[in-house]
PDB file of N, CA and C in Angstrom:
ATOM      1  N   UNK A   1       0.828  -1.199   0.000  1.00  0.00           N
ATOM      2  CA  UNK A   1       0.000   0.000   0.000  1.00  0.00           C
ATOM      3  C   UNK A   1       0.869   1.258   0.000  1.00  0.00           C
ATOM      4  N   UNK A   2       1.806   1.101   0.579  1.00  0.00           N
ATOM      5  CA  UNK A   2       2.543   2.414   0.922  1.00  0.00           C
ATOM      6  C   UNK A   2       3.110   2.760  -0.757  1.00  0.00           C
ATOM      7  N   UNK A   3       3.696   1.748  -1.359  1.00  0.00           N
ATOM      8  CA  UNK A   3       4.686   2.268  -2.540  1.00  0.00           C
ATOM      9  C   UNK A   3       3.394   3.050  -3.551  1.00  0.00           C
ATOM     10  N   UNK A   4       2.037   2.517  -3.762  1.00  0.00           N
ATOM     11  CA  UNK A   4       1.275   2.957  -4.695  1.00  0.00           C
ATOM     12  C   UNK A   4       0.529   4.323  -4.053  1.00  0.00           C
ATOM     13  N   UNK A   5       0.665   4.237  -2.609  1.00  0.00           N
ATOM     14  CA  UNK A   5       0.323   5.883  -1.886  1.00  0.00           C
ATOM     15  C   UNK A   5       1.560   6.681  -2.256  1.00  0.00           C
ATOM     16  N   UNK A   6       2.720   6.662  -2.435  1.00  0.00           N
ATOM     17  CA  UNK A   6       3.609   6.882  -2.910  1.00  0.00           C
ATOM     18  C   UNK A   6       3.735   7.801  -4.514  1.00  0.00           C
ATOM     19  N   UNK A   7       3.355   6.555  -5.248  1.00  0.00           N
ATOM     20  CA  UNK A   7       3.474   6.793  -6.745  1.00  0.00           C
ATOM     21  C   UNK A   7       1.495   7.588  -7.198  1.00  0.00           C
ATOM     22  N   UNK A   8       1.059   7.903  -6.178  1.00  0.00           N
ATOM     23  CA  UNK A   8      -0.128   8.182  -6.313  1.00  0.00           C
ATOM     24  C   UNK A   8       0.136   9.881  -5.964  1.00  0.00           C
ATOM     25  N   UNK A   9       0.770  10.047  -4.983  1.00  0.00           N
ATOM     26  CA  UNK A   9       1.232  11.546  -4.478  1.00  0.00           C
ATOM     27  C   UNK A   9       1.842  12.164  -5.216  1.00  0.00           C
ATOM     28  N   UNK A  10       3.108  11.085  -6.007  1.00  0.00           N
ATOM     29  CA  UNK A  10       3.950  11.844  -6.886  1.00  0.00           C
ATOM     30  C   UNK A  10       3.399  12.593  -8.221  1.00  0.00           C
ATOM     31  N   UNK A  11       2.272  11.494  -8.445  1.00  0.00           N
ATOM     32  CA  UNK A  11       1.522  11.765  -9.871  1.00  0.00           C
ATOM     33  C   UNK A  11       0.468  13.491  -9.394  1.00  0.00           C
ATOM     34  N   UNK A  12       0.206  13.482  -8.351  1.00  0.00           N
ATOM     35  CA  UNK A  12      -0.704  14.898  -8.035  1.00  0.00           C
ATOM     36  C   UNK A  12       0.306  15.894  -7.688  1.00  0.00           C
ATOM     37  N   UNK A  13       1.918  15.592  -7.364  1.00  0.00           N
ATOM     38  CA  UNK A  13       2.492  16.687  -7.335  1.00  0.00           C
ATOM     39  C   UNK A  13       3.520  17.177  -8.453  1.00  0.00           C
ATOM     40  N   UNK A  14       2.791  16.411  -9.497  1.00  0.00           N
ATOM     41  CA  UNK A  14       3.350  16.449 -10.702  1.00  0.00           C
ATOM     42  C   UNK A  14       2.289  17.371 -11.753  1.00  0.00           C
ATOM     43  N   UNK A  15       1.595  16.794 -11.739  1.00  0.00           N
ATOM     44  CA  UNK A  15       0.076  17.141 -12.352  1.00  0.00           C
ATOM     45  C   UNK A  15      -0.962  18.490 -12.314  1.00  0.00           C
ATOM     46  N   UNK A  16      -0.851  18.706 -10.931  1.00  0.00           N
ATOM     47  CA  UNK A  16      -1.408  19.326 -10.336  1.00  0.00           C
ATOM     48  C   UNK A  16      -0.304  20.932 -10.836  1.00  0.00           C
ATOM     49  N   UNK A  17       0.717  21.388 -10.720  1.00  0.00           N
ATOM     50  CA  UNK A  17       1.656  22.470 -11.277  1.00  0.00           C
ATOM     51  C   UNK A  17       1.143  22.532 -12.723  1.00  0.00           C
ATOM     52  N   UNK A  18       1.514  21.461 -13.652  1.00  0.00           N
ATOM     53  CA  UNK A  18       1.737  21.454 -15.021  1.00  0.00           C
ATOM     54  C   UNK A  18       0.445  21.601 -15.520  1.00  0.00           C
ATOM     55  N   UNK A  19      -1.204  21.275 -14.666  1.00  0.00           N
ATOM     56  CA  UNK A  19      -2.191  21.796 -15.484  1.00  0.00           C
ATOM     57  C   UNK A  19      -2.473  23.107 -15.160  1.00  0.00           C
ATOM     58  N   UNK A  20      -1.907  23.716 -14.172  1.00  0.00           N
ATOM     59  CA  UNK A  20      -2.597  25.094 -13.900  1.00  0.00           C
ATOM     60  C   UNK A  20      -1.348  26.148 -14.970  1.00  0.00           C
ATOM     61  N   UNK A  21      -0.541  25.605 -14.961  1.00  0.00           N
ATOM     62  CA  UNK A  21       0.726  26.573 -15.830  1.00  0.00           C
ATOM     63  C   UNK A  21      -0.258  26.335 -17.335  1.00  0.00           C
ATOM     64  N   UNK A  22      -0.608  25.310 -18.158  1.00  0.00           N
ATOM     65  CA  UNK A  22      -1.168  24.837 -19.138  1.00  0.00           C
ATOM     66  C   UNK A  22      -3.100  25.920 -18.874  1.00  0.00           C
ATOM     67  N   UNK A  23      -3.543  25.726 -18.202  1.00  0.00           N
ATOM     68  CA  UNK A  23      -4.693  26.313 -17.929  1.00  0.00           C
ATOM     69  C   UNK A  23      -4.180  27.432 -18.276  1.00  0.00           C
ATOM     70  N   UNK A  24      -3.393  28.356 -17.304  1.00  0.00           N
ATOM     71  CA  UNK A  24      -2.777  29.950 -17.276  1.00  0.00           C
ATOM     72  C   UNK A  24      -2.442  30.414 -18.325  1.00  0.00           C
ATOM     73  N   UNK A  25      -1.691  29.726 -18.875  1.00  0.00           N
ATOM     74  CA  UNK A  25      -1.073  30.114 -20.421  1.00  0.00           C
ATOM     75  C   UNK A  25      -2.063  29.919 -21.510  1.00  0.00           C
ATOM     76  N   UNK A  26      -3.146  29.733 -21.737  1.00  0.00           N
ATOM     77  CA  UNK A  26      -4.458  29.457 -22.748  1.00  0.00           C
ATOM     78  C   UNK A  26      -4.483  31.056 -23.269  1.00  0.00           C
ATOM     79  N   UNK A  27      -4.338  31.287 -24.495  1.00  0.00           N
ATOM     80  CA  UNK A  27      -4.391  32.584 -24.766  1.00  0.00           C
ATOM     81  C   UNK A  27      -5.246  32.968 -24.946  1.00  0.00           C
ATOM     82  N   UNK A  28      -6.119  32.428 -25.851  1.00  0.00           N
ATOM     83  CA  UNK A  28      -7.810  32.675 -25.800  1.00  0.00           C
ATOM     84  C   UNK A  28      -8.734  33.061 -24.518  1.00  0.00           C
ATOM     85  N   UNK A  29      -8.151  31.998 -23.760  1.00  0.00           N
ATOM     86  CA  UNK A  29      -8.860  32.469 -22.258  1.00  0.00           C
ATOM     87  C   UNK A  29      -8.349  33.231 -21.518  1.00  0.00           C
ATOM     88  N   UNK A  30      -7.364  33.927 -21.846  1.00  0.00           N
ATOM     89  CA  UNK A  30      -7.088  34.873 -21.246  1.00  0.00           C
ATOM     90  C   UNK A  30      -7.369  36.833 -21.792  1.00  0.00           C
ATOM     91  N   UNK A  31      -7.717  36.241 -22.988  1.00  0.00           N
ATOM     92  CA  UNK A  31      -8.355  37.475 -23.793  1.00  0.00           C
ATOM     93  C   UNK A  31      -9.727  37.273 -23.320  1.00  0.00           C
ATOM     94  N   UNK A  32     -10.224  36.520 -23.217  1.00  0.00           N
ATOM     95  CA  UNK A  32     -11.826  36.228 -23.457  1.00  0.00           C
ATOM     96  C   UNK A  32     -12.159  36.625 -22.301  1.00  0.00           C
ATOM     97  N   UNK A  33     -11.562  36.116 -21.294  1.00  0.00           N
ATOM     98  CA  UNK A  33     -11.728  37.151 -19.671  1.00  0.00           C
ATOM     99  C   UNK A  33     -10.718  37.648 -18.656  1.00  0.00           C
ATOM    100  N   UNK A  34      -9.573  37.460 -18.740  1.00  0.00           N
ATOM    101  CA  UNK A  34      -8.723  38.413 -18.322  1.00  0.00           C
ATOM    102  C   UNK A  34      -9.011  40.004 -18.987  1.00  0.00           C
ATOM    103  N   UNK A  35      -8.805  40.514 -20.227  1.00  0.00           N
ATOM    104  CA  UNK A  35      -8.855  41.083 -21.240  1.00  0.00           C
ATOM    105  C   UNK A  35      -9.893  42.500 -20.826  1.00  0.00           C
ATOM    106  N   UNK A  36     -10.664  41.399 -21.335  1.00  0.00           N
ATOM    107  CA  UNK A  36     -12.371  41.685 -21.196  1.00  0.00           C
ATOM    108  C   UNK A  36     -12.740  42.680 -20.063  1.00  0.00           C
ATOM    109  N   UNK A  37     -12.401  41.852 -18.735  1.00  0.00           N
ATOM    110  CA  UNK A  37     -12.841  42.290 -17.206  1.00  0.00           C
ATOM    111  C   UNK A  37     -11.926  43.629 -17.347  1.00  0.00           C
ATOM    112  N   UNK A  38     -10.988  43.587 -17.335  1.00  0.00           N
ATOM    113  CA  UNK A  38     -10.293  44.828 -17.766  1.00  0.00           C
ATOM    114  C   UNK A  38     -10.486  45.394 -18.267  1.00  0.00           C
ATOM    115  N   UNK A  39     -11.466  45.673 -19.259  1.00  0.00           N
ATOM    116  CA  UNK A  39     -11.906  46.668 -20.147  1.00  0.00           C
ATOM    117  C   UNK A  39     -13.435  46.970 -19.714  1.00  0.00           C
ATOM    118  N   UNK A  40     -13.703  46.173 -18.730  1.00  0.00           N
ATOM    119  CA  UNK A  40     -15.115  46.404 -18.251  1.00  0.00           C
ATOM    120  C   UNK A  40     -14.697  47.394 -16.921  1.00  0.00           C
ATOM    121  N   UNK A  41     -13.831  47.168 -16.424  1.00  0.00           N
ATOM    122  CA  UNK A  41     -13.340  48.133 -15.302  1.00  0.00           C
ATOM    123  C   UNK A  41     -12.852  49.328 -15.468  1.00  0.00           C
ATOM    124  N   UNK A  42     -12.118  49.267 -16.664  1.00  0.00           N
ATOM    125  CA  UNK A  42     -10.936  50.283 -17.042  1.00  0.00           C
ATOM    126  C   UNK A  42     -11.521  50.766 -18.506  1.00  0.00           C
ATOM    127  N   UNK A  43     -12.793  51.729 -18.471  1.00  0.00           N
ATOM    128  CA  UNK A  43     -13.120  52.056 -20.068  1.00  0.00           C
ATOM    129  C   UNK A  43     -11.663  52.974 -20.683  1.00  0.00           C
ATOM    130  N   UNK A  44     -11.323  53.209 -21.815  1.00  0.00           N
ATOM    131  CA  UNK A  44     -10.482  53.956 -22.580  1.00  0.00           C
ATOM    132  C   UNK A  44     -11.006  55.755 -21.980  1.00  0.00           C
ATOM    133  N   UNK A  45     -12.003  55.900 -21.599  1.00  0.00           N
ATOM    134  CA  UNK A  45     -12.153  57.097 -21.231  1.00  0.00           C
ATOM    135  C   UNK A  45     -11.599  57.744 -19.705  1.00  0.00           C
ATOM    136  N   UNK A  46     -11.958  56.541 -18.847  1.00  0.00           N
ATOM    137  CA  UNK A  46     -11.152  56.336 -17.423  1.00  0.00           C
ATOM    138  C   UNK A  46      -9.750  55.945 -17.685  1.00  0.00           C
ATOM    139  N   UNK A  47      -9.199  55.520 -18.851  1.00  0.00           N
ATOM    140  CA  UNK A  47      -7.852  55.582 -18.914  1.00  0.00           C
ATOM    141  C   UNK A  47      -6.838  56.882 -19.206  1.00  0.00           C
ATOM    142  N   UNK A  48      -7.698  57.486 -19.956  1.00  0.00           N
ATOM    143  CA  UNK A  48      -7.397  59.006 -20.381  1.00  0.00           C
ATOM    144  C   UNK A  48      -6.878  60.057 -19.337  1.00  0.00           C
ATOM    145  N   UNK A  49      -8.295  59.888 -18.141  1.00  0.00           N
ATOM    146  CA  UNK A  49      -8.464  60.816 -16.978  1.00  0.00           C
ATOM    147  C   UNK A  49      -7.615  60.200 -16.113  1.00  0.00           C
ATOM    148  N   UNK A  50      -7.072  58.973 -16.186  1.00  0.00           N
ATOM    149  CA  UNK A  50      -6.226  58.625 -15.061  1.00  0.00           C
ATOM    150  C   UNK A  50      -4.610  59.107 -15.604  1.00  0.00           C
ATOM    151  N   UNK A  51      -4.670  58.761 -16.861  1.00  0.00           N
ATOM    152  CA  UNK A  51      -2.952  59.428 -17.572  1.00  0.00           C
ATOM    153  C   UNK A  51      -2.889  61.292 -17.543  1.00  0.00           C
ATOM    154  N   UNK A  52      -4.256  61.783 -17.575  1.00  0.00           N
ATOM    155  CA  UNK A  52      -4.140  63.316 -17.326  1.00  0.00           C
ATOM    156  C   UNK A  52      -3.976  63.441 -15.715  1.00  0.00           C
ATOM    157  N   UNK A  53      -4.243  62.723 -14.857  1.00  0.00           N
ATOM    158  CA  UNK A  53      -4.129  62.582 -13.649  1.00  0.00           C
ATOM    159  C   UNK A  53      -2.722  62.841 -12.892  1.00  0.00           C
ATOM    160  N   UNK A  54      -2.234  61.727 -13.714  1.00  0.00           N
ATOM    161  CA  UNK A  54      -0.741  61.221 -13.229  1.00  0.00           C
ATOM    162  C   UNK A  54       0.260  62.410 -13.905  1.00  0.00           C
ATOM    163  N   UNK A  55      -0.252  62.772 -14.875  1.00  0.00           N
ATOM    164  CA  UNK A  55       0.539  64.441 -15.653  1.00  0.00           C
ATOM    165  C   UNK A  55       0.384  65.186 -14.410  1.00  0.00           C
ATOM    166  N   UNK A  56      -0.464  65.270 -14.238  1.00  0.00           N
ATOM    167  CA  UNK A  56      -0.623  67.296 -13.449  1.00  0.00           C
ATOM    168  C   UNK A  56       0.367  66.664 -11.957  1.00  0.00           C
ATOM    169  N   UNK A  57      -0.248  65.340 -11.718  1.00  0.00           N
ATOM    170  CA  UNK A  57       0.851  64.735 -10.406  1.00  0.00           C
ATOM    171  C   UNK A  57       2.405  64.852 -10.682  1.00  0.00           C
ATOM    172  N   UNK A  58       2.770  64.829 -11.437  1.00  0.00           N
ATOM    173  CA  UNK A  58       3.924  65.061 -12.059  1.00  0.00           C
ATOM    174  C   UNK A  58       4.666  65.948 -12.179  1.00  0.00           C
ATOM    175  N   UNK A  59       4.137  66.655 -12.754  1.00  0.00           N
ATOM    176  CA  UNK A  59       4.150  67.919 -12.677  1.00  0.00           C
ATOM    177  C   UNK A  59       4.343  68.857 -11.670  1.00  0.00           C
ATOM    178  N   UNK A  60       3.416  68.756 -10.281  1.00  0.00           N
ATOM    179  CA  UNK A  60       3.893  69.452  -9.284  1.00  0.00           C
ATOM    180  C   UNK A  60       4.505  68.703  -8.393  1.00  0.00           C
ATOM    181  N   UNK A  61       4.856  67.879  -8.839  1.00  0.00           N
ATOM    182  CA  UNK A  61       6.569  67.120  -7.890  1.00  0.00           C
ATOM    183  C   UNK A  61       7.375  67.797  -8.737  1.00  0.00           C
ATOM    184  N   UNK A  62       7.815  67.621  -9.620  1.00  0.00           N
ATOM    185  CA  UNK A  62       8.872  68.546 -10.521  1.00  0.00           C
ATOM    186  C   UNK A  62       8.873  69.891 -10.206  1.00  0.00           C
ATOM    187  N   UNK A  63       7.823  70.713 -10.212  1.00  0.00           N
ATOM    188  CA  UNK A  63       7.451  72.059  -9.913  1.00  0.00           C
ATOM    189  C   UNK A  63       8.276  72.244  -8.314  1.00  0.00           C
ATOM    190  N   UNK A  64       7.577  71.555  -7.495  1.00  0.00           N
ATOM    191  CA  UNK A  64       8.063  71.398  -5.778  1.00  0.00           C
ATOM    192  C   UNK A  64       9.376  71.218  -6.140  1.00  0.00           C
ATOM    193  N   UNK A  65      10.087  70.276  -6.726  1.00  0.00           N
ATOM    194  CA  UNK A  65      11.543  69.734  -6.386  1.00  0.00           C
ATOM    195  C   UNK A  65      12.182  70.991  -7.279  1.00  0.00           C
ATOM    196  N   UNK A  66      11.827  71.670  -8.172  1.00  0.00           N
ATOM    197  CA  UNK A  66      12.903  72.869  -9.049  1.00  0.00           C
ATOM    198  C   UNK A  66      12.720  74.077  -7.546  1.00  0.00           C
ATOM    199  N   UNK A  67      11.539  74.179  -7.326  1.00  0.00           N
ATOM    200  CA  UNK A  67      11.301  75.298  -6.024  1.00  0.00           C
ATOM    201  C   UNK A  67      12.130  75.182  -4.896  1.00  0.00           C
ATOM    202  N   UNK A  68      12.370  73.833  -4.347  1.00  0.00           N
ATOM    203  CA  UNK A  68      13.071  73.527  -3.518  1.00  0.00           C
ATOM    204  C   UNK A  68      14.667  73.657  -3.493  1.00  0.00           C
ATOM    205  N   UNK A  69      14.816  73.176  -4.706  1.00  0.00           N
ATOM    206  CA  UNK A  69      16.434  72.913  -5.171  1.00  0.00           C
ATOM    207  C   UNK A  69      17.109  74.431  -5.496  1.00  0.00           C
ATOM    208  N   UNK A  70      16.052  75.625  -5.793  1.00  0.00           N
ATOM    209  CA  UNK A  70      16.254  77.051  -5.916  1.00  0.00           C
ATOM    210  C   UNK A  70      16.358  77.520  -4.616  1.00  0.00           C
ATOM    211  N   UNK A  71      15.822  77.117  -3.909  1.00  0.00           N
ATOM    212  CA  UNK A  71      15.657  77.812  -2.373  1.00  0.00           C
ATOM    213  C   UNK A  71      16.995  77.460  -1.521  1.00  0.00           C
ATOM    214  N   UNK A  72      17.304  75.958  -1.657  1.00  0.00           N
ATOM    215  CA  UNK A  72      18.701  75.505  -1.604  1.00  0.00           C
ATOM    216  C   UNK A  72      19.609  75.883  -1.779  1.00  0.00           C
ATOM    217  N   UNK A  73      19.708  76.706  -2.885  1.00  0.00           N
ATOM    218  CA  UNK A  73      20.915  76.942  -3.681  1.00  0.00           C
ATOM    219  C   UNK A  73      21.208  78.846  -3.407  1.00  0.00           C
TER     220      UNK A  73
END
C-alpha cells in the first residue's frame, strides 16, 4: 500500500503544477476574460483621466523639487 500511496502523491504533485501553468497560459482564455474584465473596469475614457491625472501629479513634484532645489541653492 505504501509504494502505490507513494506513486499516487507523486503523480498529483506532478500534475497538479503542469495543469494550472497549461490552464494559465491558454491565450484565448485569457483574452476572453482576463482582457475583457479589464476593459469592463478600465473604459479607454477612465484611462485618459487617469494618464491626465498622473501628468498634473507630475508635474507638481517637478514644480516642488525645481522650487526647492532654488531655495537651496
Amino acid at each position: 500500500m505504501g509504494v502505490k500511496l507513494e506513486i499516487f502523491r507523486m503523480i498529483i504533485y506532478l500534475t497538479f503544477p503542469v495543469a494550472m501553468f497549461w490552464v494559465s497560459n491558454q491565450a484565448e482564455w485569457f483574452e476572453d476574460h482576463v482582457i475583457q474584465r479589464k476593459r469592463e473596469l478600465w473604459p479607454p475614457e477612465k484611462l485618459q483621466e487617469i494618464e491626465e491625472f498622473k501628468e498634473r501629479i507630475r508635474k507638481r513634484r517637478e514644480e516642488k523639487l525645481l522650487r526647492d532645489a532654488q531655495q537651496n541653492s
